[in-house]
PDB file of N, CA and C in Angstrom:
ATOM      1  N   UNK A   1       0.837  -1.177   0.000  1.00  0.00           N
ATOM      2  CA  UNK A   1       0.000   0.000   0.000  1.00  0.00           C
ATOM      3  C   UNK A   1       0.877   1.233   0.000  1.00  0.00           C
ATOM      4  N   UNK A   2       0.835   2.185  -0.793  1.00  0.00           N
ATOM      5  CA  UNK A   2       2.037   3.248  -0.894  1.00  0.00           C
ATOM      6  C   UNK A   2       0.968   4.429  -0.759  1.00  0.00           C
ATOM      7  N   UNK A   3       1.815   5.342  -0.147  1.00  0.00           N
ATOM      8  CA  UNK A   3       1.009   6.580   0.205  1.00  0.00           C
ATOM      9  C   UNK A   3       1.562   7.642  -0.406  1.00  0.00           C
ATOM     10  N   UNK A   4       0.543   8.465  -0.688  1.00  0.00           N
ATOM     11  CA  UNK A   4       0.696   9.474  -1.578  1.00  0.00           C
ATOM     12  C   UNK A   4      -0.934   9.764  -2.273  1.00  0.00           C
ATOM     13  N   UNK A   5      -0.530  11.206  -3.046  1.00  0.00           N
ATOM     14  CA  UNK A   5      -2.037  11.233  -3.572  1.00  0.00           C
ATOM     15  C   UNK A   5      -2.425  10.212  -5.083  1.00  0.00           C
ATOM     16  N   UNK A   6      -3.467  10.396  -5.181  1.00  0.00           N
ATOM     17  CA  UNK A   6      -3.796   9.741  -6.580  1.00  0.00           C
ATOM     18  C   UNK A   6      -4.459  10.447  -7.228  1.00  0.00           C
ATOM     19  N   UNK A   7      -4.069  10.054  -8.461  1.00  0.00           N
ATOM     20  CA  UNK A   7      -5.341  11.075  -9.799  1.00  0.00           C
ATOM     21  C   UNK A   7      -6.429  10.754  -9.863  1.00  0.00           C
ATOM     22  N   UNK A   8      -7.587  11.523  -9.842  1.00  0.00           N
ATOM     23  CA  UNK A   8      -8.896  10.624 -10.532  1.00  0.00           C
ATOM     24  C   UNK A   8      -9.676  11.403  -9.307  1.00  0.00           C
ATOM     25  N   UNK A   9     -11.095  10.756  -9.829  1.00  0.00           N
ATOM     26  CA  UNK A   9     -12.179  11.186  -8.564  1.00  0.00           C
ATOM     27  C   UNK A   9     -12.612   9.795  -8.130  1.00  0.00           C
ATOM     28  N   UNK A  10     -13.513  10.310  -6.897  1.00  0.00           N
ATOM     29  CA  UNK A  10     -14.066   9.030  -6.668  1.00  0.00           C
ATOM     30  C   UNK A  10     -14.964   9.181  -5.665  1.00  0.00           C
ATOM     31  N   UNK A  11     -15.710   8.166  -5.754  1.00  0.00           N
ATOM     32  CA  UNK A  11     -16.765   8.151  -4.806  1.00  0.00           C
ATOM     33  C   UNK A  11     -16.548   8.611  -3.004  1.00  0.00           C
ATOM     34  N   UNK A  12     -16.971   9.693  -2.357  1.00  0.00           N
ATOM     35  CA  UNK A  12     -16.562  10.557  -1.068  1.00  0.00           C
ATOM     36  C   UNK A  12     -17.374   9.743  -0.163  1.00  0.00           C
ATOM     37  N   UNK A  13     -17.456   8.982   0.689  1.00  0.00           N
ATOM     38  CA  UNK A  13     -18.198   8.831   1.947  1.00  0.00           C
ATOM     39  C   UNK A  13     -18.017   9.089   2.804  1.00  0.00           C
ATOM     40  N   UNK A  14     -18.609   9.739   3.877  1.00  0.00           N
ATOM     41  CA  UNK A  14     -18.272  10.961   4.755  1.00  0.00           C
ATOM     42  C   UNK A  14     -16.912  11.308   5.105  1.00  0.00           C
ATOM     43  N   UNK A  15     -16.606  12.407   3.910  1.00  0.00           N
ATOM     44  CA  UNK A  15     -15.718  12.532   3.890  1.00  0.00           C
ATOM     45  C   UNK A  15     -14.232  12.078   3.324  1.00  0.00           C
ATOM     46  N   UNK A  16     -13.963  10.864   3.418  1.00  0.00           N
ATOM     47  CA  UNK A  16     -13.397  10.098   3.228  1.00  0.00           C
ATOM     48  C   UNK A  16     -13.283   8.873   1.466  1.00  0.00           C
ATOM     49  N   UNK A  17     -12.670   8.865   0.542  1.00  0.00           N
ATOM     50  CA  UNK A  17     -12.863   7.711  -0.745  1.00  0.00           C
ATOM     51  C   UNK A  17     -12.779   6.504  -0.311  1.00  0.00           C
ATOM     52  N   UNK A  18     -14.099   5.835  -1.194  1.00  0.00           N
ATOM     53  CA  UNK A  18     -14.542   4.963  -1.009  1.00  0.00           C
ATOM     54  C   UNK A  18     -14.202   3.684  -2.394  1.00  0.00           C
ATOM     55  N   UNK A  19     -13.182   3.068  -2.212  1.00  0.00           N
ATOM     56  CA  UNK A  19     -12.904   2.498  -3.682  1.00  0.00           C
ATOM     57  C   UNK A  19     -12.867   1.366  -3.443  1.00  0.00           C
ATOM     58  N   UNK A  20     -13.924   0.551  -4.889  1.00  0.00           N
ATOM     59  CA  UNK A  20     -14.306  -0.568  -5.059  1.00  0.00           C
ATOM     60  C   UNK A  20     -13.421  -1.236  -6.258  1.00  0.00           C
ATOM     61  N   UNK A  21     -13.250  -2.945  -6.185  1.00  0.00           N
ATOM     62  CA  UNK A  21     -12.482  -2.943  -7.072  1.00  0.00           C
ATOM     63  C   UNK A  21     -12.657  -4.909  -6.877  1.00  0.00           C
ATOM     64  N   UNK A  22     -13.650  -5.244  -7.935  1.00  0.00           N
ATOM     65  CA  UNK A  22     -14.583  -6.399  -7.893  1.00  0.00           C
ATOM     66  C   UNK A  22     -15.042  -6.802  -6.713  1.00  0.00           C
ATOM     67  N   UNK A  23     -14.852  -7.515  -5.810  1.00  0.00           N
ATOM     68  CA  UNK A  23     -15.281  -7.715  -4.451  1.00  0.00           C
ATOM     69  C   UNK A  23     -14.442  -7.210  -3.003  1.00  0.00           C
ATOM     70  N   UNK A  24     -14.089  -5.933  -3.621  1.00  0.00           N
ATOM     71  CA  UNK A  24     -13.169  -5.932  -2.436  1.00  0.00           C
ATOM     72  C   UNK A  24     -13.597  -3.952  -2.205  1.00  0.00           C
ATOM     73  N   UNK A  25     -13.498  -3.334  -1.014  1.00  0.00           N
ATOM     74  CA  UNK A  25     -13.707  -1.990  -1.106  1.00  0.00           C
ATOM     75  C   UNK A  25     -12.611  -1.326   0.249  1.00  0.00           C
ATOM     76  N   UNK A  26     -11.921  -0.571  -0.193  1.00  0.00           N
ATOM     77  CA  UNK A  26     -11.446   0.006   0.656  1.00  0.00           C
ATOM     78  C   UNK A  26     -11.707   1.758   0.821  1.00  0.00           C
ATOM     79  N   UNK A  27     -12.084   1.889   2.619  1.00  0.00           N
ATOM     80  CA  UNK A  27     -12.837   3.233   2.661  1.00  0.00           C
ATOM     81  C   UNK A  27     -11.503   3.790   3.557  1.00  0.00           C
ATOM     82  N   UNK A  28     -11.090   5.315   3.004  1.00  0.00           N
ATOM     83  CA  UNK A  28     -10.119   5.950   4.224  1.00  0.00           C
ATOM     84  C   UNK A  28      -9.242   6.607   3.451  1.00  0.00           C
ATOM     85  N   UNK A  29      -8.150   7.339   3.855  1.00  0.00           N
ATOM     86  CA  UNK A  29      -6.841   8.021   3.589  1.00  0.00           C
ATOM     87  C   UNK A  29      -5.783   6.893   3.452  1.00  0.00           C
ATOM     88  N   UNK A  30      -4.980   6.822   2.421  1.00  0.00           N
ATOM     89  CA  UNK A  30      -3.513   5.753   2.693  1.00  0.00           C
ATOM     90  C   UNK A  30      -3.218   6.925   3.865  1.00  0.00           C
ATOM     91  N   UNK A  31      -2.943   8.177   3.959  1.00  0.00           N
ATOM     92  CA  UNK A  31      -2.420   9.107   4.621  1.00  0.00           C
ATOM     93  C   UNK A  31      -2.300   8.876   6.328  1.00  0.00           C
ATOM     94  N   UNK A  32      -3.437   8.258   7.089  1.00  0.00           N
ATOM     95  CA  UNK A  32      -4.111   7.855   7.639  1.00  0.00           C
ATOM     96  C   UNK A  32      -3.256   6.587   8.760  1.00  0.00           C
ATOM     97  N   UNK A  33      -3.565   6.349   9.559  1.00  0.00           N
ATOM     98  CA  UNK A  33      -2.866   5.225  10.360  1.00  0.00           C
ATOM     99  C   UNK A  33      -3.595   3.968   9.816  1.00  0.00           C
ATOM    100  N   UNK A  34      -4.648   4.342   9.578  1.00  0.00           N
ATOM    101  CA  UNK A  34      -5.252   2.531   9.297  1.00  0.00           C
ATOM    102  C   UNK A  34      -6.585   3.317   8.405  1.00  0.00           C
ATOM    103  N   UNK A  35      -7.387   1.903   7.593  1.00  0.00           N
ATOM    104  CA  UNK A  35      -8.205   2.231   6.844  1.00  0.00           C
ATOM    105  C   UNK A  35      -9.010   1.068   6.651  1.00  0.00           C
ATOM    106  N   UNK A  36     -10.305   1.138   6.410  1.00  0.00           N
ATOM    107  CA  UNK A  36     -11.064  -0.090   6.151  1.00  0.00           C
ATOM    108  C   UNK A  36     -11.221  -0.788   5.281  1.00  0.00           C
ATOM    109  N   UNK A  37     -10.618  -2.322   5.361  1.00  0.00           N
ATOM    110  CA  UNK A  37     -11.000  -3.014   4.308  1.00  0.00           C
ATOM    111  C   UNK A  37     -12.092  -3.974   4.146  1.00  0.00           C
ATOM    112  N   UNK A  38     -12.981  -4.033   2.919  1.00  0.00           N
ATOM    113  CA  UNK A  38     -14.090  -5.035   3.437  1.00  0.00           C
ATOM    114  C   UNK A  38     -14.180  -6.065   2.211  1.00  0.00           C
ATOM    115  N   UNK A  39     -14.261  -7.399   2.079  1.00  0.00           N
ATOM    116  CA  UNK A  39     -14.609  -8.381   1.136  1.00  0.00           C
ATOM    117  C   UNK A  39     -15.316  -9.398   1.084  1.00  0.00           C
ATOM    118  N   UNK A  40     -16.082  -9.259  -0.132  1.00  0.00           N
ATOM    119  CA  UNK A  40     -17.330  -9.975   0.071  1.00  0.00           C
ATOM    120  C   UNK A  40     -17.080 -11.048  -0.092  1.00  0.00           C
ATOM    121  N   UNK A  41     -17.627 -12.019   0.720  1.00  0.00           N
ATOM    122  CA  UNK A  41     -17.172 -13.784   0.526  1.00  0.00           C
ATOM    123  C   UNK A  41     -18.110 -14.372  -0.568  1.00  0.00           C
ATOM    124  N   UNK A  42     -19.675 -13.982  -0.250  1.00  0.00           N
ATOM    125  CA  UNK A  42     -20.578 -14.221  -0.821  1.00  0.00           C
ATOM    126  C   UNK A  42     -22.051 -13.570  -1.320  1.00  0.00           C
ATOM    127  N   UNK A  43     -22.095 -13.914  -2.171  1.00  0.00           N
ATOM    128  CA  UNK A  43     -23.528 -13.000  -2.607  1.00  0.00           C
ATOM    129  C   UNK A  43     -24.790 -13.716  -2.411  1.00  0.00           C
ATOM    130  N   UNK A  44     -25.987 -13.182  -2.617  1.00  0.00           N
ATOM    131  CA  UNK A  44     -27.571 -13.575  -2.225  1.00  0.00           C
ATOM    132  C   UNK A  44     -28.148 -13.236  -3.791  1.00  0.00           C
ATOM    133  N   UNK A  45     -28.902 -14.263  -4.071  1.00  0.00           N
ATOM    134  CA  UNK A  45     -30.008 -13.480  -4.820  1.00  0.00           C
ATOM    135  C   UNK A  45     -31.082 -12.741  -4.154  1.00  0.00           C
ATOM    136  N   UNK A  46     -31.499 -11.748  -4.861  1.00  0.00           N
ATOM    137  CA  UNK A  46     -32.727 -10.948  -4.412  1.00  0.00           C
ATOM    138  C   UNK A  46     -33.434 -10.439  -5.411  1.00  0.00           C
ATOM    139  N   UNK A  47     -35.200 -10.626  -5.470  1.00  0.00           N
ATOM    140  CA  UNK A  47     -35.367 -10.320  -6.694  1.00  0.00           C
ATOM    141  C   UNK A  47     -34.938 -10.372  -8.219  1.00  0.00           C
ATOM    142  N   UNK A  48     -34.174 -11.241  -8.195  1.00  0.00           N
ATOM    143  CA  UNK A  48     -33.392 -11.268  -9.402  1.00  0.00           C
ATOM    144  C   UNK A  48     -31.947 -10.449  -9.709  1.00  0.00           C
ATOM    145  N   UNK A  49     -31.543  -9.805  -8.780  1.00  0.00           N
ATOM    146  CA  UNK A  49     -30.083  -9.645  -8.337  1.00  0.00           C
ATOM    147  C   UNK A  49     -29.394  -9.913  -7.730  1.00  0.00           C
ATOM    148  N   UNK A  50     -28.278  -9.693  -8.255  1.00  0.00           N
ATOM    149  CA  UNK A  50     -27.328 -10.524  -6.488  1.00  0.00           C
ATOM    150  C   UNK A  50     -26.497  -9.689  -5.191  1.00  0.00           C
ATOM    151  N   UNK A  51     -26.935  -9.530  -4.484  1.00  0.00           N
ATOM    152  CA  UNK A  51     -26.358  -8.320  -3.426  1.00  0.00           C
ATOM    153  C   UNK A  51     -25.276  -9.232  -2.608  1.00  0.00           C
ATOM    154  N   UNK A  52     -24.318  -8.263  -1.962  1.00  0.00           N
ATOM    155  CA  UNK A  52     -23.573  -8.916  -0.705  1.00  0.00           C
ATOM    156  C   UNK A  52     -24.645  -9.547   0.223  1.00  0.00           C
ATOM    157  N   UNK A  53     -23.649 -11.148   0.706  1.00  0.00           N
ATOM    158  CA  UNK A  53     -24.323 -11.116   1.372  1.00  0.00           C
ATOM    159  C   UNK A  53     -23.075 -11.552   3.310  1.00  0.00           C
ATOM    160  N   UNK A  54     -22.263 -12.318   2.575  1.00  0.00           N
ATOM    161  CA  UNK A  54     -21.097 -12.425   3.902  1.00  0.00           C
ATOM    162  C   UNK A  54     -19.720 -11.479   3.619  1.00  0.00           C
ATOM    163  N   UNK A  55     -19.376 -10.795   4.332  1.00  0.00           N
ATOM    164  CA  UNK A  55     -19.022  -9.961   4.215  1.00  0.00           C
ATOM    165  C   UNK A  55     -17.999  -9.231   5.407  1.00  0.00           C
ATOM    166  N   UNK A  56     -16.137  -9.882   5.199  1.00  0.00           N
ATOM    167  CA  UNK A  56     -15.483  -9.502   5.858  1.00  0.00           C
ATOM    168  C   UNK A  56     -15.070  -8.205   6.063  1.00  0.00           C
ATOM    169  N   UNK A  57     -14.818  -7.712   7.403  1.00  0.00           N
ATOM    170  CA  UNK A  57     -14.173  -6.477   7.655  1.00  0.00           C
ATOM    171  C   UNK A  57     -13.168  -6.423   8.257  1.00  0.00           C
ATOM    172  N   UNK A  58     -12.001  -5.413   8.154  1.00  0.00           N
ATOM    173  CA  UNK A  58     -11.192  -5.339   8.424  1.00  0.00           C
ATOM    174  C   UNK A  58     -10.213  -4.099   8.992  1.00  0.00           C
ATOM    175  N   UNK A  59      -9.920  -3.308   9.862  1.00  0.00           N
ATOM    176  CA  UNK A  59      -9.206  -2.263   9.796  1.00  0.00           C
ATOM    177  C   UNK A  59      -7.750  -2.414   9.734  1.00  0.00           C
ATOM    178  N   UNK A  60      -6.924  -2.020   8.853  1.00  0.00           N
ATOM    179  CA  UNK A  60      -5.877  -2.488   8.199  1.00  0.00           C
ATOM    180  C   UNK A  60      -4.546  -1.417   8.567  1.00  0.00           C
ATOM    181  N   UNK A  61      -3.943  -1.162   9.195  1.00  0.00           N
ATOM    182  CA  UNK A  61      -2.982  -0.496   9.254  1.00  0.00           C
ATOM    183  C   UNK A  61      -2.003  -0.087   7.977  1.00  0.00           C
ATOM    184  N   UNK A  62      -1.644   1.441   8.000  1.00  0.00           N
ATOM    185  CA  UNK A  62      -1.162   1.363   6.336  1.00  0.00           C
ATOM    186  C   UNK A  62       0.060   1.479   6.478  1.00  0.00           C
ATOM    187  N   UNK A  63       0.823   1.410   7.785  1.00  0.00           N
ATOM    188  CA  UNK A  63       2.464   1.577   7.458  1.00  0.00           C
ATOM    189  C   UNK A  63       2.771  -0.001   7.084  1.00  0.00           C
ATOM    190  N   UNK A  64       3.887  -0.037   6.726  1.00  0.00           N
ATOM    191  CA  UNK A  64       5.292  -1.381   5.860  1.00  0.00           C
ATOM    192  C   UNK A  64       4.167  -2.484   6.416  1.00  0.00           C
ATOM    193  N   UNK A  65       3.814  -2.983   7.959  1.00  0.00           N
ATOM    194  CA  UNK A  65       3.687  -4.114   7.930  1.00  0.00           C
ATOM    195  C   UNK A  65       2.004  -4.357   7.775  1.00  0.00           C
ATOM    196  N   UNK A  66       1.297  -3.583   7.168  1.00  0.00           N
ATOM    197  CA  UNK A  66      -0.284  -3.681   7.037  1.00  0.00           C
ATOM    198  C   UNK A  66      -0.731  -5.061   7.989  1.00  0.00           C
ATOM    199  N   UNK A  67      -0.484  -4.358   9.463  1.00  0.00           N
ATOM    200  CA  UNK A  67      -1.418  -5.347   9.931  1.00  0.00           C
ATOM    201  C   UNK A  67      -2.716  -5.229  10.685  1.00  0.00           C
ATOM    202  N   UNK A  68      -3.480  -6.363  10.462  1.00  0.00           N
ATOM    203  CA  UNK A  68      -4.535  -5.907  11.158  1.00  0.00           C
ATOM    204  C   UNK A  68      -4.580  -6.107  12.493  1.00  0.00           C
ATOM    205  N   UNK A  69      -5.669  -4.918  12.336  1.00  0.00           N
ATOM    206  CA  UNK A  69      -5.841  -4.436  13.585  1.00  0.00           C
ATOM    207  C   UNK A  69      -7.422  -4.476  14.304  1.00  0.00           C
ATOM    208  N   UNK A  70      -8.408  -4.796  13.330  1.00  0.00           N
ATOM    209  CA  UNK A  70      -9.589  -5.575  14.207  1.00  0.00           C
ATOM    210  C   UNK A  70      -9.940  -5.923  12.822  1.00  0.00           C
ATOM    211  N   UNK A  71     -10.993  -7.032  13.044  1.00  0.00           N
ATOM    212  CA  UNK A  71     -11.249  -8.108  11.960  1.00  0.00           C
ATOM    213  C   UNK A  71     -12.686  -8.175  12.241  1.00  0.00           C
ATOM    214  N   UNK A  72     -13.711  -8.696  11.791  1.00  0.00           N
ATOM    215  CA  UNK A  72     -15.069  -9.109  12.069  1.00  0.00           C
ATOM    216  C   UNK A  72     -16.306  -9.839  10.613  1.00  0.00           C
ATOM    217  N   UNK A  73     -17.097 -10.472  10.773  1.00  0.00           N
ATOM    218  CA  UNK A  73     -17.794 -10.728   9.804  1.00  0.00           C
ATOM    219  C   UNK A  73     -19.132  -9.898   9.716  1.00  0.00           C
ATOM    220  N   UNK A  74     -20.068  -9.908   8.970  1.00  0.00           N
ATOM    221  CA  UNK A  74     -21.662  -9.182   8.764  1.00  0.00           C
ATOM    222  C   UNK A  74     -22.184  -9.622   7.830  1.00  0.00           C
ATOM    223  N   UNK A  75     -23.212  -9.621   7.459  1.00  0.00           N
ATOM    224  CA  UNK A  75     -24.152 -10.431   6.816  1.00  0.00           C
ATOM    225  C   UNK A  75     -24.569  -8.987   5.848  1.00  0.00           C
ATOM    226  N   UNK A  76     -24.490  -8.670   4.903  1.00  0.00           N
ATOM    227  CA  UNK A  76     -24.343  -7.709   3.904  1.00  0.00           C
ATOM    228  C   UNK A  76     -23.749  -6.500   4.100  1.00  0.00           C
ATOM    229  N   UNK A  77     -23.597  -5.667   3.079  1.00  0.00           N
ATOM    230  CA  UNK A  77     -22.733  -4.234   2.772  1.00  0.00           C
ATOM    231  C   UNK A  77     -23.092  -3.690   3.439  1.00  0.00           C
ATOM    232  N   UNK A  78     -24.217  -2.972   3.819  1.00  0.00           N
ATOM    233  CA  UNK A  78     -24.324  -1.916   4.678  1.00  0.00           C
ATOM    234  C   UNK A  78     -24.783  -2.416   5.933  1.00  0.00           C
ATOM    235  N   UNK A  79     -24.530  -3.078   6.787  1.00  0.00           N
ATOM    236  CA  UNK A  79     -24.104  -3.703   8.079  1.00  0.00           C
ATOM    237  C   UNK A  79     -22.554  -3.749   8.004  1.00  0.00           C
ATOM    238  N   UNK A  80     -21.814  -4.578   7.094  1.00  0.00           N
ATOM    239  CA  UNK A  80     -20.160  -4.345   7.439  1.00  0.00           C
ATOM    240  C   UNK A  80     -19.874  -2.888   7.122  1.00  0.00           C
ATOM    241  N   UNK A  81     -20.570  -1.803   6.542  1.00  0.00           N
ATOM    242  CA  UNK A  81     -19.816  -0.664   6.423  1.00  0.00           C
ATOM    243  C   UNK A  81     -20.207   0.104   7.581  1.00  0.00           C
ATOM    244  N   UNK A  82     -21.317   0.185   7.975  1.00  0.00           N
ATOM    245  CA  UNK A  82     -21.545   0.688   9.279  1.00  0.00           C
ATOM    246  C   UNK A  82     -20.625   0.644  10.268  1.00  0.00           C
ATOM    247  N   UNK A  83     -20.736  -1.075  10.520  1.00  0.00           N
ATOM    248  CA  UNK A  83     -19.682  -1.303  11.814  1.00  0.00           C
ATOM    249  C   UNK A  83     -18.184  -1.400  11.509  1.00  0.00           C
ATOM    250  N   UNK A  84     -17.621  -1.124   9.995  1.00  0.00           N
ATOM    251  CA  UNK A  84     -16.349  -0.737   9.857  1.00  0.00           C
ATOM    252  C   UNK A  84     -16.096   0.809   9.766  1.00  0.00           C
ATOM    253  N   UNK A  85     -17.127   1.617   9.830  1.00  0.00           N
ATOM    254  CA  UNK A  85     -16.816   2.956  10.151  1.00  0.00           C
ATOM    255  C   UNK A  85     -16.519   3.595  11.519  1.00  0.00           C
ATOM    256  N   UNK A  86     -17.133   2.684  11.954  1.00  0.00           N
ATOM    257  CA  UNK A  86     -17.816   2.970  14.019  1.00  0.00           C
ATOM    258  C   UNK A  86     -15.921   2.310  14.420  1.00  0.00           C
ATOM    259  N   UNK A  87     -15.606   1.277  13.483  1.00  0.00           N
ATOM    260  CA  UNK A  87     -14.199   0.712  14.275  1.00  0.00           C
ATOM    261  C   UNK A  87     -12.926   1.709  13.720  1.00  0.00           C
ATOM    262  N   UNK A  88     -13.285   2.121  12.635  1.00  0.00           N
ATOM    263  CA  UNK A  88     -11.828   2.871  12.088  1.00  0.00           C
ATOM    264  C   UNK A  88     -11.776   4.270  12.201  1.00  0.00           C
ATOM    265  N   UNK A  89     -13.062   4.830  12.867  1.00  0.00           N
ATOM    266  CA  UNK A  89     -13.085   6.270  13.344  1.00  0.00           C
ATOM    267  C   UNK A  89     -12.572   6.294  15.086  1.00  0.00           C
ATOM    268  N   UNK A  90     -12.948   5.272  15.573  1.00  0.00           N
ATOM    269  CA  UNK A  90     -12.711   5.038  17.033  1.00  0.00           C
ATOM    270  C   UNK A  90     -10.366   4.661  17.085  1.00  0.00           C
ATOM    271  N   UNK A  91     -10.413   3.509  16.043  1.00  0.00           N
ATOM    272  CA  UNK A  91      -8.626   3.597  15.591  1.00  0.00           C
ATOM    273  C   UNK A  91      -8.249   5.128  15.434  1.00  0.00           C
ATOM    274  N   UNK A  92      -8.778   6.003  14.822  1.00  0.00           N
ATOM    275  CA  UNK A  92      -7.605   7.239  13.994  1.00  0.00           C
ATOM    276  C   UNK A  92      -8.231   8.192  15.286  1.00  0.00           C
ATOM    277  N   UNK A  93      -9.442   7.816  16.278  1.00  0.00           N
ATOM    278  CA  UNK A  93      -9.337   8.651  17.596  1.00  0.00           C
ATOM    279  C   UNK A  93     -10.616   9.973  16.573  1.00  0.00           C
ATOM    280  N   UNK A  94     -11.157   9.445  16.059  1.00  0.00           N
ATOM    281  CA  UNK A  94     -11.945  10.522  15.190  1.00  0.00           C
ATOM    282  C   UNK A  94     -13.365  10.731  16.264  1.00  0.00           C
TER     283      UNK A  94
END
């Protein structure tokens, strides 16, 4: 993970870019002590689409040795992003 800025725009969630990249999304600053990572294990049909449905989280530390630093599972996207915001704002002391 290398820090520095990047070109481009991207999706802002409070505050903060939110970048997706097939099943995997990471929300936060590289700038940052740690940042959230989340990946979907598995999907659901619904109605005829397929949404997240297991769904690891992770707060990831961004210096040399990216380690983690709390881990947890949730049962779709917006349950793991919730409770990976509540853990990586409480890490950076926000």
């Amino acid at each position: 993970m290398a820090k520095g800025n990047v070109n481009g725009s991207y999706l802002m969630y409070q505050g903060k870019p939110l970048i997706r990249q097939d099943n995997a999304y990471v929300w936060g600053d590289m700038n940052d002590k740690a940042v959230l990572f989340l990946l979907v294990l598995s999907n659901k049909e619904v109605n005829g689409h397929e949404i997240p449905d297991n769904v690891l989280i992770q707060v990831l530390s961004t210096d040399a040795s990216h380690t983690c630093l709390k881990q947890g599972q949730k049962n779709g996207l917006y349950e793991a992003l919730d409770l990976g915001t509540v853990w990586l704002k409480k890490e950076l002391g926000e």
